[in-house]
Each structure stands twice: as structure tokens, then as C-alpha cells.
C-alpha atoms as a PDB file:
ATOM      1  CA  UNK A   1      22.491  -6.101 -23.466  1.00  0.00           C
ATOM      2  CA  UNK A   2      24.849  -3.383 -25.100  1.00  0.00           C
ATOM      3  CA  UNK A   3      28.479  -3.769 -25.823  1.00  0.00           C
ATOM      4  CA  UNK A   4      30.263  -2.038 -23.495  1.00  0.00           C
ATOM      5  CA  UNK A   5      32.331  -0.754 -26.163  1.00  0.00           C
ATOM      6  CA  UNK A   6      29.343   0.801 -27.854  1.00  0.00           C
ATOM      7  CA  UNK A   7      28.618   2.688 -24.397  1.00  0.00           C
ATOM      8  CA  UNK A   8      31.373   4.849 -25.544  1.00  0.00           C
ATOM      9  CA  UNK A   9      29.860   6.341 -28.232  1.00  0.00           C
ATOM     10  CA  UNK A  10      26.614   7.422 -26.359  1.00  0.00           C
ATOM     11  CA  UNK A  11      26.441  10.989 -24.922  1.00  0.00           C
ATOM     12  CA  UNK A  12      26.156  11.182 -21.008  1.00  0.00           C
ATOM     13  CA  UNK A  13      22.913  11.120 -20.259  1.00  0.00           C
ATOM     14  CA  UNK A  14      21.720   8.294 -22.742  1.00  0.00           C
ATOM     15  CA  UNK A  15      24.739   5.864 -21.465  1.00  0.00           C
ATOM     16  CA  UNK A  16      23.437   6.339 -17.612  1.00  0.00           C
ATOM     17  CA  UNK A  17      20.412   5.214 -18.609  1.00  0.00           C
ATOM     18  CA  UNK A  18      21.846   2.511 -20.962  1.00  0.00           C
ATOM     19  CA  UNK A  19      23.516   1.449 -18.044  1.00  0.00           C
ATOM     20  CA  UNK A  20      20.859   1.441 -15.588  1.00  0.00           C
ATOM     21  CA  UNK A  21      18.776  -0.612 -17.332  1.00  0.00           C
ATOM     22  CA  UNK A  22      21.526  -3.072 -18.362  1.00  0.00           C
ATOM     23  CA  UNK A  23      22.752  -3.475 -14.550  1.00  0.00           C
ATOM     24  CA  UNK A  24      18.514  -4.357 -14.032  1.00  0.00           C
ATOM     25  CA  UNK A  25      18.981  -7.129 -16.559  1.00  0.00           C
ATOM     26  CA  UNK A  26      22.164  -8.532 -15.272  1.00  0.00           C
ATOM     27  CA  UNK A  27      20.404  -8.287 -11.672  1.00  0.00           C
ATOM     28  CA  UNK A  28      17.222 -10.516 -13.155  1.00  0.00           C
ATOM     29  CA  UNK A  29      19.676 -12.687 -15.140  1.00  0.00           C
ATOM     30  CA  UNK A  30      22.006 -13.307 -12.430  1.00  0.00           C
ATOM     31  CA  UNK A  31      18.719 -14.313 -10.385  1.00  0.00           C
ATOM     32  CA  UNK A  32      17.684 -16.618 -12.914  1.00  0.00           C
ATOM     33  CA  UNK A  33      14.689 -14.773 -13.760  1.00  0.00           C
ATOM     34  CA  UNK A  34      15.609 -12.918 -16.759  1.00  0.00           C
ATOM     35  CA  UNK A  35      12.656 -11.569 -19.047  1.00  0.00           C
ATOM     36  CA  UNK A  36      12.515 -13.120 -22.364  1.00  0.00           C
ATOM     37  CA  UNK A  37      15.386 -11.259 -24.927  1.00  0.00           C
ATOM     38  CA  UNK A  38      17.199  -9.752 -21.949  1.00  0.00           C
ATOM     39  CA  UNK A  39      19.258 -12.728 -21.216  1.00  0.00           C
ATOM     40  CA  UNK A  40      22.800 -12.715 -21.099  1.00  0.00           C
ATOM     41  CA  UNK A  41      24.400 -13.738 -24.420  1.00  0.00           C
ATOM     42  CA  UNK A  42      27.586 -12.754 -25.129  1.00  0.00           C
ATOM     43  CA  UNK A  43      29.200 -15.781 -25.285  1.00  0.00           C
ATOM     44  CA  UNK A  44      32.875 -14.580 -25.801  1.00  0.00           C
ATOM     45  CA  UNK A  45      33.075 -13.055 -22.432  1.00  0.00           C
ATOM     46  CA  UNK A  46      31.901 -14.775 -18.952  1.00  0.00           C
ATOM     47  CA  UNK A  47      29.192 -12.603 -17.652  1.00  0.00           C
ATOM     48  CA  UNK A  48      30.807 -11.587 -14.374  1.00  0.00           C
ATOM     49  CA  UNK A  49      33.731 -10.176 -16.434  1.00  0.00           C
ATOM     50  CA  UNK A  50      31.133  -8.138 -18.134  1.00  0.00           C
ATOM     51  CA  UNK A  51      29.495  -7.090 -15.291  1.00  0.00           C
ATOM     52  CA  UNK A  52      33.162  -5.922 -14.164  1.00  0.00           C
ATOM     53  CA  UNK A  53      33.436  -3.983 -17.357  1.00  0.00           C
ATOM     54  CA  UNK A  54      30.594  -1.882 -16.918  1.00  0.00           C
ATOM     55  CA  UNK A  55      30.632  -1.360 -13.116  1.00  0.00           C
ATOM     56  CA  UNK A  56      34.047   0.058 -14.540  1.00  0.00           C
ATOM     57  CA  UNK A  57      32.834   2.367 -17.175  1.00  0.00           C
ATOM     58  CA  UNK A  58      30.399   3.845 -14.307  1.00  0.00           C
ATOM     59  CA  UNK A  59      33.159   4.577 -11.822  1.00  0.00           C
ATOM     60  CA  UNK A  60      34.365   6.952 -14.807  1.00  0.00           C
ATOM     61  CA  UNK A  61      31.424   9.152 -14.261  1.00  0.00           C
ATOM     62  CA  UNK A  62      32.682  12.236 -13.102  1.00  0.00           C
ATOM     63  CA  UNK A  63      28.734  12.531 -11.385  1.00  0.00           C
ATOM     64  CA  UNK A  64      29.059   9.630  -9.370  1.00  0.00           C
ATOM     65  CA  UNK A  65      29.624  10.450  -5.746  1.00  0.00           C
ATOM     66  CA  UNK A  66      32.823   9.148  -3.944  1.00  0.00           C
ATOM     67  CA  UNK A  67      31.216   7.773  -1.490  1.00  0.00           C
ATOM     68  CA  UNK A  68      29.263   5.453  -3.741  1.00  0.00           C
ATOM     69  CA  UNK A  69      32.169   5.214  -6.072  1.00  0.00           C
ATOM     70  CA  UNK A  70      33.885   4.151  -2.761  1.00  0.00           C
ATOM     71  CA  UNK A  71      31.571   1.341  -2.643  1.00  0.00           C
ATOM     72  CA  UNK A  72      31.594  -0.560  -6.319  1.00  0.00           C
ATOM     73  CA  UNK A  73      35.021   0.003  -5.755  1.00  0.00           C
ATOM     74  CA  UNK A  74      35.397  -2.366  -2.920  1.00  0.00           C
ATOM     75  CA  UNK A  75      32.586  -5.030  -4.207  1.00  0.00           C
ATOM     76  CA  UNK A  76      34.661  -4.602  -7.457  1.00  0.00           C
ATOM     77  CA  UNK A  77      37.589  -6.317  -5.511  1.00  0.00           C
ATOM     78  CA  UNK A  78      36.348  -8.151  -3.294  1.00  0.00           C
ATOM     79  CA  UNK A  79      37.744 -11.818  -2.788  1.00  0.00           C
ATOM     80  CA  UNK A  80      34.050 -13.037  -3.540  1.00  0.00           C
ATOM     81  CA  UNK A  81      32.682 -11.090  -6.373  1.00  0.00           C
ATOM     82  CA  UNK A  82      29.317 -10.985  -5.295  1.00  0.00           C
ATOM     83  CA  UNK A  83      27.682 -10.206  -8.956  1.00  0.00           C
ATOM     84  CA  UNK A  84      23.649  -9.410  -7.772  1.00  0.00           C
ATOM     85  CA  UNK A  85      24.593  -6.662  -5.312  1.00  0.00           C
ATOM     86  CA  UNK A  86      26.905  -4.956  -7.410  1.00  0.00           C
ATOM     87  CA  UNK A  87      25.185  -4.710  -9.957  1.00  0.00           C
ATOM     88  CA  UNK A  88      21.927  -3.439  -7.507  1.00  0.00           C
ATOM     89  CA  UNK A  89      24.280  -0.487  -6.111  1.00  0.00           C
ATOM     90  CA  UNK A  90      24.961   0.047  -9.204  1.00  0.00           C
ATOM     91  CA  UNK A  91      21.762   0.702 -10.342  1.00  0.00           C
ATOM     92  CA  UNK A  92      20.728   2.455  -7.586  1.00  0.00           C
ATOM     93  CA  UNK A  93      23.462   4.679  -7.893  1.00  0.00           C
ATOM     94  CA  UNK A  94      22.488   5.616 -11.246  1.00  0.00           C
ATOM     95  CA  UNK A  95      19.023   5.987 -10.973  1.00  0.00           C
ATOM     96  CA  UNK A  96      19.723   8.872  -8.052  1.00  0.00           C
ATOM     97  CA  UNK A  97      22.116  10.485 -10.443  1.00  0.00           C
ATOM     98  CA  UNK A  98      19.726  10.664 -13.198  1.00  0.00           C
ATOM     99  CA  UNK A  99      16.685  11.744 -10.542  1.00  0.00           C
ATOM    100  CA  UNK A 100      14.774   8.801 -10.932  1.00  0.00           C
ATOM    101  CA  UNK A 101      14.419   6.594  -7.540  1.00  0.00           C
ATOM    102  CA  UNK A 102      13.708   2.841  -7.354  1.00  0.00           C
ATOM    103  CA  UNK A 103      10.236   4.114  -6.025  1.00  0.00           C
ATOM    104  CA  UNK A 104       9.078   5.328  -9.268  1.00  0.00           C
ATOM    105  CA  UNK A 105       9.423   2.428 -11.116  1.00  0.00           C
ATOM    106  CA  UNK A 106      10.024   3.833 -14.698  1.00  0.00           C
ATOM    107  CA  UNK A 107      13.543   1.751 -15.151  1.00  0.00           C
ATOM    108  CA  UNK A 108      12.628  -1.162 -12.690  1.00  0.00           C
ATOM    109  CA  UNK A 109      10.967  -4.025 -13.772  1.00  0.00           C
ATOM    110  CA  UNK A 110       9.954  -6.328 -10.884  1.00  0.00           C
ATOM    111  CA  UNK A 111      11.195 -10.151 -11.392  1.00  0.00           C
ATOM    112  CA  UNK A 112       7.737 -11.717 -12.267  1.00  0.00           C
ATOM    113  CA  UNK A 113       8.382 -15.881 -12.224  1.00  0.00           C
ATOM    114  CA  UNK A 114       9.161 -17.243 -15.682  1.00  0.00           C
ATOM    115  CA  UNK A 115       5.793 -19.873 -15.552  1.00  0.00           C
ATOM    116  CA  UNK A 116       2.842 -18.340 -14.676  1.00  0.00           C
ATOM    117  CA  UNK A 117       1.889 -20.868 -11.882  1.00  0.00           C
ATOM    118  CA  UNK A 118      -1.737 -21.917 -11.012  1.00  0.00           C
ATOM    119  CA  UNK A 119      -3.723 -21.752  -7.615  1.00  0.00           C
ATOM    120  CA  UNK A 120      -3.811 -25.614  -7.312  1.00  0.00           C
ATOM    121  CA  UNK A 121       0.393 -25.315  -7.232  1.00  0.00           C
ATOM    122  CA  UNK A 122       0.345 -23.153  -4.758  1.00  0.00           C
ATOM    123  CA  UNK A 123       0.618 -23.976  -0.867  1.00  0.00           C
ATOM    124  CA  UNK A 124      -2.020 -21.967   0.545  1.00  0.00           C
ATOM    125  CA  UNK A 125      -4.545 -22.448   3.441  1.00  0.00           C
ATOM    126  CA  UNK A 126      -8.186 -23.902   2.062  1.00  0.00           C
ATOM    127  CA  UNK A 127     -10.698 -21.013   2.554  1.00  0.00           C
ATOM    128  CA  UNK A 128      -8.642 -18.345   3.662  1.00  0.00           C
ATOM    129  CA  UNK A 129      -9.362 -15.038   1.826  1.00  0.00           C
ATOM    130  CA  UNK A 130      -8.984 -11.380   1.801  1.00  0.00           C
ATOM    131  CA  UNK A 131     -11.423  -8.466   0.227  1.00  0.00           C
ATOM    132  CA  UNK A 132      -9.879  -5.615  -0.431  1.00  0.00           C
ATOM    133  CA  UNK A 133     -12.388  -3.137  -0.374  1.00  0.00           C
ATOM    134  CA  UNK A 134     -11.953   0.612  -2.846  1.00  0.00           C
ATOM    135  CA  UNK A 135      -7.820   0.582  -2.469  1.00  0.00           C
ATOM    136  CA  UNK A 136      -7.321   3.204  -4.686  1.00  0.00           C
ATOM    137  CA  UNK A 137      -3.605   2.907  -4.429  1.00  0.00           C
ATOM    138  CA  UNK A 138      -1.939   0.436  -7.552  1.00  0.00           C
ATOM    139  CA  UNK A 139       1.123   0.230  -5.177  1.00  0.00           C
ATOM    140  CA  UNK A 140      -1.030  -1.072  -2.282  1.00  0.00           C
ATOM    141  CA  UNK A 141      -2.600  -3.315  -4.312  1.00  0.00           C
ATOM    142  CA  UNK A 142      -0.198  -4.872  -5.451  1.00  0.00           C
ATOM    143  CA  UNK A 143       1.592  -5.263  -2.165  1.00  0.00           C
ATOM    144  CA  UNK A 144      -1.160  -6.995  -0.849  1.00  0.00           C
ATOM    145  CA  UNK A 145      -1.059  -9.711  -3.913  1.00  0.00           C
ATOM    146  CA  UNK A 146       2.126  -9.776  -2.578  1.00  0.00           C
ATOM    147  CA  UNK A 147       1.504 -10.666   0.941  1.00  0.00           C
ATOM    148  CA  UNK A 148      -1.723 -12.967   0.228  1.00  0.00           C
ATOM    149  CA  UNK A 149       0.405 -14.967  -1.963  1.00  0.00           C
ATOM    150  CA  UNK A 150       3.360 -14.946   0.463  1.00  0.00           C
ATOM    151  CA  UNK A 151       1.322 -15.783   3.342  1.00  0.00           C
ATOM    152  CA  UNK A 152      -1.287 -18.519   2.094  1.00  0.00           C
ATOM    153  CA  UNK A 153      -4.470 -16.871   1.338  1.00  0.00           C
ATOM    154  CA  UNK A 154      -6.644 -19.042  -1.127  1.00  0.00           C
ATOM    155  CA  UNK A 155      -7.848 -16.149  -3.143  1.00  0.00           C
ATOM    156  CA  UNK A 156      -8.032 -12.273  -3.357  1.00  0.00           C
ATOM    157  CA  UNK A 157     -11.914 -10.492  -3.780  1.00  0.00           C
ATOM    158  CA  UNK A 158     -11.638  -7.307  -4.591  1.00  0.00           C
ATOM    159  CA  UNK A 159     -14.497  -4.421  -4.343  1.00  0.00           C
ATOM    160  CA  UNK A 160     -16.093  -2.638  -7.714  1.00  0.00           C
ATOM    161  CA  UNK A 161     -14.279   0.181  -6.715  1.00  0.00           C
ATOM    162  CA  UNK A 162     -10.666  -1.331  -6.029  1.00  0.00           C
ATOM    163  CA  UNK A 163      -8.413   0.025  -7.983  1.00  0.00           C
ATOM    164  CA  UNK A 164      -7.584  -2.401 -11.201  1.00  0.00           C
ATOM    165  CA  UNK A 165      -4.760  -4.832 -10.058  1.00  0.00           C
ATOM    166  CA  UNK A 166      -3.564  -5.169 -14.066  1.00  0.00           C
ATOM    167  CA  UNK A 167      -2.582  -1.396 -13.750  1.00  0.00           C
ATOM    168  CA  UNK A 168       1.251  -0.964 -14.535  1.00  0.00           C
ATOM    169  CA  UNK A 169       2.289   0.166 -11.251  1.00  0.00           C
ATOM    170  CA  UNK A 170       0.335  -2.882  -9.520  1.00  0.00           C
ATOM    171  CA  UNK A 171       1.778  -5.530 -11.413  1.00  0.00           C
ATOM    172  CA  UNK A 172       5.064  -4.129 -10.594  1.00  0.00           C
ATOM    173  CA  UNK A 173       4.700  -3.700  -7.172  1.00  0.00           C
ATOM    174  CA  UNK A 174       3.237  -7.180  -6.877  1.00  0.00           C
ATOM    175  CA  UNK A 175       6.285  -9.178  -7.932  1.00  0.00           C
ATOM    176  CA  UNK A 176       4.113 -11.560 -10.175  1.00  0.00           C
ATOM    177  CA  UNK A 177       1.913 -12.487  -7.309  1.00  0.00           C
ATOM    178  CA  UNK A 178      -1.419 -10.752  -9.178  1.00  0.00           C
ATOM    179  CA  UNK A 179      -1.062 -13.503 -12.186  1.00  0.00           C
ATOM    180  CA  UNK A 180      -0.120 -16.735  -9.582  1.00  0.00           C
ATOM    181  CA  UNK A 181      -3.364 -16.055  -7.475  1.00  0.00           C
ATOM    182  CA  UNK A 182      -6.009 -14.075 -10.269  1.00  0.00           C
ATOM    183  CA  UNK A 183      -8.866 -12.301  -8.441  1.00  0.00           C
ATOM    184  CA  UNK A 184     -12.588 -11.969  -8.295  1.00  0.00           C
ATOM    185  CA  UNK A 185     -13.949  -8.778  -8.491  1.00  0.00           C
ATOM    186  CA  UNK A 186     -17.514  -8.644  -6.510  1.00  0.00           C
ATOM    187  CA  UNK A 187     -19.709  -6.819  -4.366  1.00  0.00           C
ATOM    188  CA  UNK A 188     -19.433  -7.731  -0.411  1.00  0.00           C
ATOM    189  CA  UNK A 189     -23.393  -9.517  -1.233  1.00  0.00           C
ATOM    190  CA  UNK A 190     -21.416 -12.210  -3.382  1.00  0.00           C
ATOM    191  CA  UNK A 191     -18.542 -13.037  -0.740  1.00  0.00           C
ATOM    192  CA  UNK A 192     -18.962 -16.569  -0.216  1.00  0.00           C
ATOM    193  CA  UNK A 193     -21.971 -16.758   2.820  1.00  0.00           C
ATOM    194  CA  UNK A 194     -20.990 -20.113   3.977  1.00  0.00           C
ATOM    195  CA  UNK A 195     -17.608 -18.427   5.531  1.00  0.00           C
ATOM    196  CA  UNK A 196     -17.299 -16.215   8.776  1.00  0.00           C
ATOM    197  CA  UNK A 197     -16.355 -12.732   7.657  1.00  0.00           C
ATOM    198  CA  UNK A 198     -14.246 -10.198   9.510  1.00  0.00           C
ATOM    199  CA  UNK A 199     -12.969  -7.003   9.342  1.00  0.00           C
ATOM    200  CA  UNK A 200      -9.890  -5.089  10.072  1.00  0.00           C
ATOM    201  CA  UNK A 201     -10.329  -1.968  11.321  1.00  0.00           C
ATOM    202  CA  UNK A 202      -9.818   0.559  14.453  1.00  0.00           C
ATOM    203  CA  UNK A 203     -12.152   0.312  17.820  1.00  0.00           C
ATOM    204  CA  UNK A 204     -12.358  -3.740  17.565  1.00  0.00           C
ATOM    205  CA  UNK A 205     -10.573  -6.737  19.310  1.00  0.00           C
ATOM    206  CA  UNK A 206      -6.865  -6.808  20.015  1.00  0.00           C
ATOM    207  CA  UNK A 207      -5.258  -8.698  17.740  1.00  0.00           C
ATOM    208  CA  UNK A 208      -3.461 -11.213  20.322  1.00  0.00           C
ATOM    209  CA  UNK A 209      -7.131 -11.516  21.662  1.00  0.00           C
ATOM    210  CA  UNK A 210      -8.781 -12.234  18.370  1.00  0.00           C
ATOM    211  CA  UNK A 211      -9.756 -15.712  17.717  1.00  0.00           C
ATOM    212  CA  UNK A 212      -9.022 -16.049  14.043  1.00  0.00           C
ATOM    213  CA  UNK A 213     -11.668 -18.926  12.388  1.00  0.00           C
ATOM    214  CA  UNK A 214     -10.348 -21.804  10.464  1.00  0.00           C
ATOM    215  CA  UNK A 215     -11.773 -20.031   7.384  1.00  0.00           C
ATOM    216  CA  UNK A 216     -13.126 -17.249   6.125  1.00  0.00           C
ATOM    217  CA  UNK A 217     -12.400 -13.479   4.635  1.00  0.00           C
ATOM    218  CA  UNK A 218     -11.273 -10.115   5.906  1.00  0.00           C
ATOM    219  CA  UNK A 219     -12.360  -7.391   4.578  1.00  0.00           C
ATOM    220  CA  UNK A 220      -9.116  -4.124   4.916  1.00  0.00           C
ATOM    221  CA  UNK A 221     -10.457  -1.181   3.875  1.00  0.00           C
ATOM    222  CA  UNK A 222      -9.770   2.308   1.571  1.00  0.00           C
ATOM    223  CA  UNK A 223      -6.581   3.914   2.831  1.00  0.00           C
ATOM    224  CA  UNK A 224      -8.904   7.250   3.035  1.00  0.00           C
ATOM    225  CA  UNK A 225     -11.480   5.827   4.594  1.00  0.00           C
ATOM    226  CA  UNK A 226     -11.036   2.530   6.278  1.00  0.00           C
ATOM    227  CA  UNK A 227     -13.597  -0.458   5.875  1.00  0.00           C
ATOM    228  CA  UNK A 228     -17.254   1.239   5.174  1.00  0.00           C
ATOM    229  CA  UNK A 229     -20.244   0.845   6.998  1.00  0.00           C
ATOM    230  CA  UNK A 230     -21.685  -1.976   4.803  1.00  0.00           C
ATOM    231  CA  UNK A 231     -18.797  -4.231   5.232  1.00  0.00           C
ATOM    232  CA  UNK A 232     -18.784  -3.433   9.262  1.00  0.00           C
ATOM    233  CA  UNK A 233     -22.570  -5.365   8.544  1.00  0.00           C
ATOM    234  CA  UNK A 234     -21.116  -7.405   6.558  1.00  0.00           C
ATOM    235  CA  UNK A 235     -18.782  -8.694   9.093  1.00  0.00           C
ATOM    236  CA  UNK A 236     -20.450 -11.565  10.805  1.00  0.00           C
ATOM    237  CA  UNK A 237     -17.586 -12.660  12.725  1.00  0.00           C
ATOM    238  CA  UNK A 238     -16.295  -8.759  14.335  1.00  0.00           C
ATOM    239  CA  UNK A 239     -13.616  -6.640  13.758  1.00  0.00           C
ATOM    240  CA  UNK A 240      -9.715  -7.024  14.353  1.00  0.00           C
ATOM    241  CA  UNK A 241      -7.529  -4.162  15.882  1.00  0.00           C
ATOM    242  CA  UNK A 242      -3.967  -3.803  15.927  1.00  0.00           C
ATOM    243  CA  UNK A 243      -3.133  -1.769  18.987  1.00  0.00           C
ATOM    244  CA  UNK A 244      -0.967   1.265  18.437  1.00  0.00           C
ATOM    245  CA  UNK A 245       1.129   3.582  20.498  1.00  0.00           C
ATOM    246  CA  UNK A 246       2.538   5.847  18.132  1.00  0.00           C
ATOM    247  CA  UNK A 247       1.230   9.612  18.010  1.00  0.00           C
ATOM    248  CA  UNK A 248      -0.275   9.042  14.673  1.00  0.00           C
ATOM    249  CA  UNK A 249      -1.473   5.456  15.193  1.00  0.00           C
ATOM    250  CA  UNK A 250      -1.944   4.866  11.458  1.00  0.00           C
ATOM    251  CA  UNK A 251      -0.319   1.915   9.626  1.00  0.00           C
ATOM    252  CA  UNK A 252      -0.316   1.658   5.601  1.00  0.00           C
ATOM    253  CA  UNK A 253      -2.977  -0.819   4.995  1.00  0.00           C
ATOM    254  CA  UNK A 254      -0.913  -3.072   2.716  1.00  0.00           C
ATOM    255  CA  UNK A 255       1.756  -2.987   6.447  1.00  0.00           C
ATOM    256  CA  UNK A 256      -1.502  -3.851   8.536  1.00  0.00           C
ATOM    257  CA  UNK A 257      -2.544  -6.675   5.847  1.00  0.00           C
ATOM    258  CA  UNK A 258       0.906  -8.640   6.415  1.00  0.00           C
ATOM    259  CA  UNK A 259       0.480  -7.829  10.280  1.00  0.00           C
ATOM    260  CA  UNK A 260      -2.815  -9.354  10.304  1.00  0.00           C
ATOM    261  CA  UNK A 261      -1.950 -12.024   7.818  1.00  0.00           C
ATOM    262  CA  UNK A 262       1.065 -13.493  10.465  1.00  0.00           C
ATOM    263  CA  UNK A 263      -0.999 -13.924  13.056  1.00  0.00           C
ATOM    264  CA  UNK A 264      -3.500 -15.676  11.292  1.00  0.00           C
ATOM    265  CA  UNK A 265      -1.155 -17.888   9.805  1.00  0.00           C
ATOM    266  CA  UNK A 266       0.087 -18.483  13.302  1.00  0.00           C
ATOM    267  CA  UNK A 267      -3.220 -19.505  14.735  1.00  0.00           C
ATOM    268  CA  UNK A 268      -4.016 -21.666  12.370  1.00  0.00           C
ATOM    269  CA  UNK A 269      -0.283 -23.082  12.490  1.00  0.00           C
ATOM    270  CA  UNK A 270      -1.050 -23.774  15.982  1.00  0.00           C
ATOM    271  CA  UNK A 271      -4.444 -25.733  16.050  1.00  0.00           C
END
């Protein structure tokens, strides 16, 4: 992290960046998930005064908006200085001034855990699997580590075709859940055959009708295309619907994953 005193000497443009990424390390720090190097060291001054200093030198932007400086002004004094959102609307704040959102990733580093943990630490639910067939999207990808992890699956398949999950832009989006569960990249042929396998997809059982097994895989499908016609074969046990009302009626499939996901969770929950 830079001195604040240094940030002086650094032309506009470089010290909003400087700044945006230091408020992202004082936001992982402050979490207790700091990346290795970016921890906070300056020893001479407690790091809340420090994150005071700088919130300070940004309200001197003449580019930040009132409204916004309206904000870190009131955080800055509140009676509980609540360090980890400051220094979040902070960033934020930043980031739209110099035209690069959250979304994009480029100063945002997700907080991966600090021990890269195994499957048999995990809590999970024995046999319970997804198979993400041809997501193309890195950010859908790794959104679905995300929820798979979150919600108990055993282990992730993926198709030849999927996207790679070690891209950038998936590791990011899946919070370190990609390196806690790994993956097995296969053909639908090599899912395990002593399983039932589903599918999610349009035109099949309602959801609250759907008798989710024990065990077993679904199969979500392309966000193009759906699930294909060899993995509607594939599916020995049927397909899964989740009804819709809205004009569209389309979901994002890594949304329709962690809609699926809760209520098999909750089925299983209630056996």
C-alpha cells in the first residue's frame, strides 16, 4: 500500500487508480483475506486512521460527485466507523470516475480463501453433481462454481466444449470456489452411469412437482442454445422446468442453476 503522502506527487489520473486499487486491498485486508504482499503494514499508523486519510485525499477530487462525496462524508463521521464499506464506496466511486465498473473486473480482484481447501473439507451432499454443458460464458462459469460450492454439490463435470473455468474472468467471478471443488472435464458417455441424470431445461416438469433423486447430475445447458439433444437422451431421470411469467421467460443460466440448486437442497433437507 502507498503512502498517502506519496499520492501527492502522482498526476490525476494515476492517483485514482492508485487509490482504487489501494481501497480493494484495505477492503480484502479488513476482511481478513488479504492476498499475499498486499497486507496492511504500516505499523506507525492504525489502519483505520489510514483508511481515513485516503478516503480524505479522494473527497479532494474536484471529479467526485457531491452526491457520493455526500456519502464518504457521512461514513467518514460516523459514530461507528464502519472501515469495509467505506472503503467499497470508495472504490466504487472511483472506478465510475475513471470509466471502469466493478463489472469489468480489470481493478477487482475477487477474495479467493487464503488455503486452498480440499473436497473431503467441504460439507457437501454425497453424489450430488452438476454438468455444465458448452457455457461459453467465463462469468457464468464461474458463477456456477460459485453456487455448486455454496449449495453442496459433490463435484462439477464440465462438457469438451465448456468454456475453460481457469480463464481470468472465471476465476474471478468464482470467488475461489473453481480451486475448493476442481472439475472433470468429460463427454456426457463418461458421467457416472450408476446415477439418475436430469436435465434442466424448458417444456419439462414444474419444479415444485419435480421429485429430485437422492443423487445424481443435472445437466444446464449453453446460454445460446439450452441443453442439446444428446443430453435430453442422456437424461434418464426427465427434465426440470422453472415456470415463468415474464414476457421474455428467460433466466441467466448461472440464476436458474442456484434456483434449481435450492430446491434440491430442500428436498433432500426434507427426507
Amino acid at each position: 500500500m502507498i503512502n498517502p503522502d506519496k499520492l501527492f506527487q502522482l498526476g490525476a489520473g494515476q492517483k485514482r487508480r492508485k487509490l482504487a486499487l489501494t481501497f480493494g486491498e484495505l477492503e480484502r485486508d479488513i476482511a481478513g483475506i488479504a492476498e499475499k504482499g498486499t497486507d496492511y503494514n504500516f505499523t506507525s499508523l492504525p489502519r483505520s486512521e489510514y483508511t481515513k486519510k485516503i478516503v480524505r485525499i479522494l473527497l479532494e477530487d474536484p471529479k467526485l460527485p457531491e452526491e457520493k462525496a455526500a456519502v464518504l462524508t457521512e461514513l467518514l463521521n460516523a459514530p461507528v466507523f464502519d472501515e469495509r464499506r467505506i472503503c467499497n464506496y470508495a472504490r466504487n466511486a472511483l472506478l465510475e470516475i475513471i470509466g471502469t465498473f466493478p463489472a469489468e473486473w480489470d481493478l477487482v480482484i475477487a477474495p479467493h480463501a487464503q488455503e486452498k481447501l480440499s473436497v473431503e473439507k467441504r460439507n457437501f451432499f454425497p453424489g450430488v453433481s452438476v454438468y455444465a454443458e458448452d457455457i461459453r460464458s467465463p462469468f457464468n462459469i464461474g458463477s456456477i462454481f460459485r453456487t455448486a460450492e455454496a449449495m453442496g454439490c459433490e463435484k462439477v463435470f464440465i462438457s469438451p466444449g465448456c468454456v475453460d473455468p481457469m480463464q481470468s474472468k472465471a476465476v474471478r467471478s468464482g470467488m475461489g470456489c473453481i480451486e475448493t471443488m476442481g472439475f472433470t472435464r468429460c463427454s456426457l458417455d463418461e458421467l457416472p452411469s450408476d446415477k439418475p441424470v436430469f436435465v434442466l431445461e424448458t417444456g419439462g416438469t414444474p419444479i415444485n412437482e419435480f421429485v429430485f433423486p437422492k443423487e445424481g447430475t443435472v445437466i444446464i445447458g449453453s446460454e445460446e442454445l439450452g441443453v442439446s439433444p444428446e443430453a435430453l437422451r442422456r437424461a434418464d431421470y426427465g427434465t426440470v422446468s422453472i415456470p415463468m411469467t415474464g414476457l421474455k421467460a428467460s433466466l441467466n443460466v448461472g440464476v436458474a442453476f442456484g434456483i434449481l440448486m435450492q430446491k434440491w437442497v430442500e428436498s433432500l433437507e426434507n427426507r
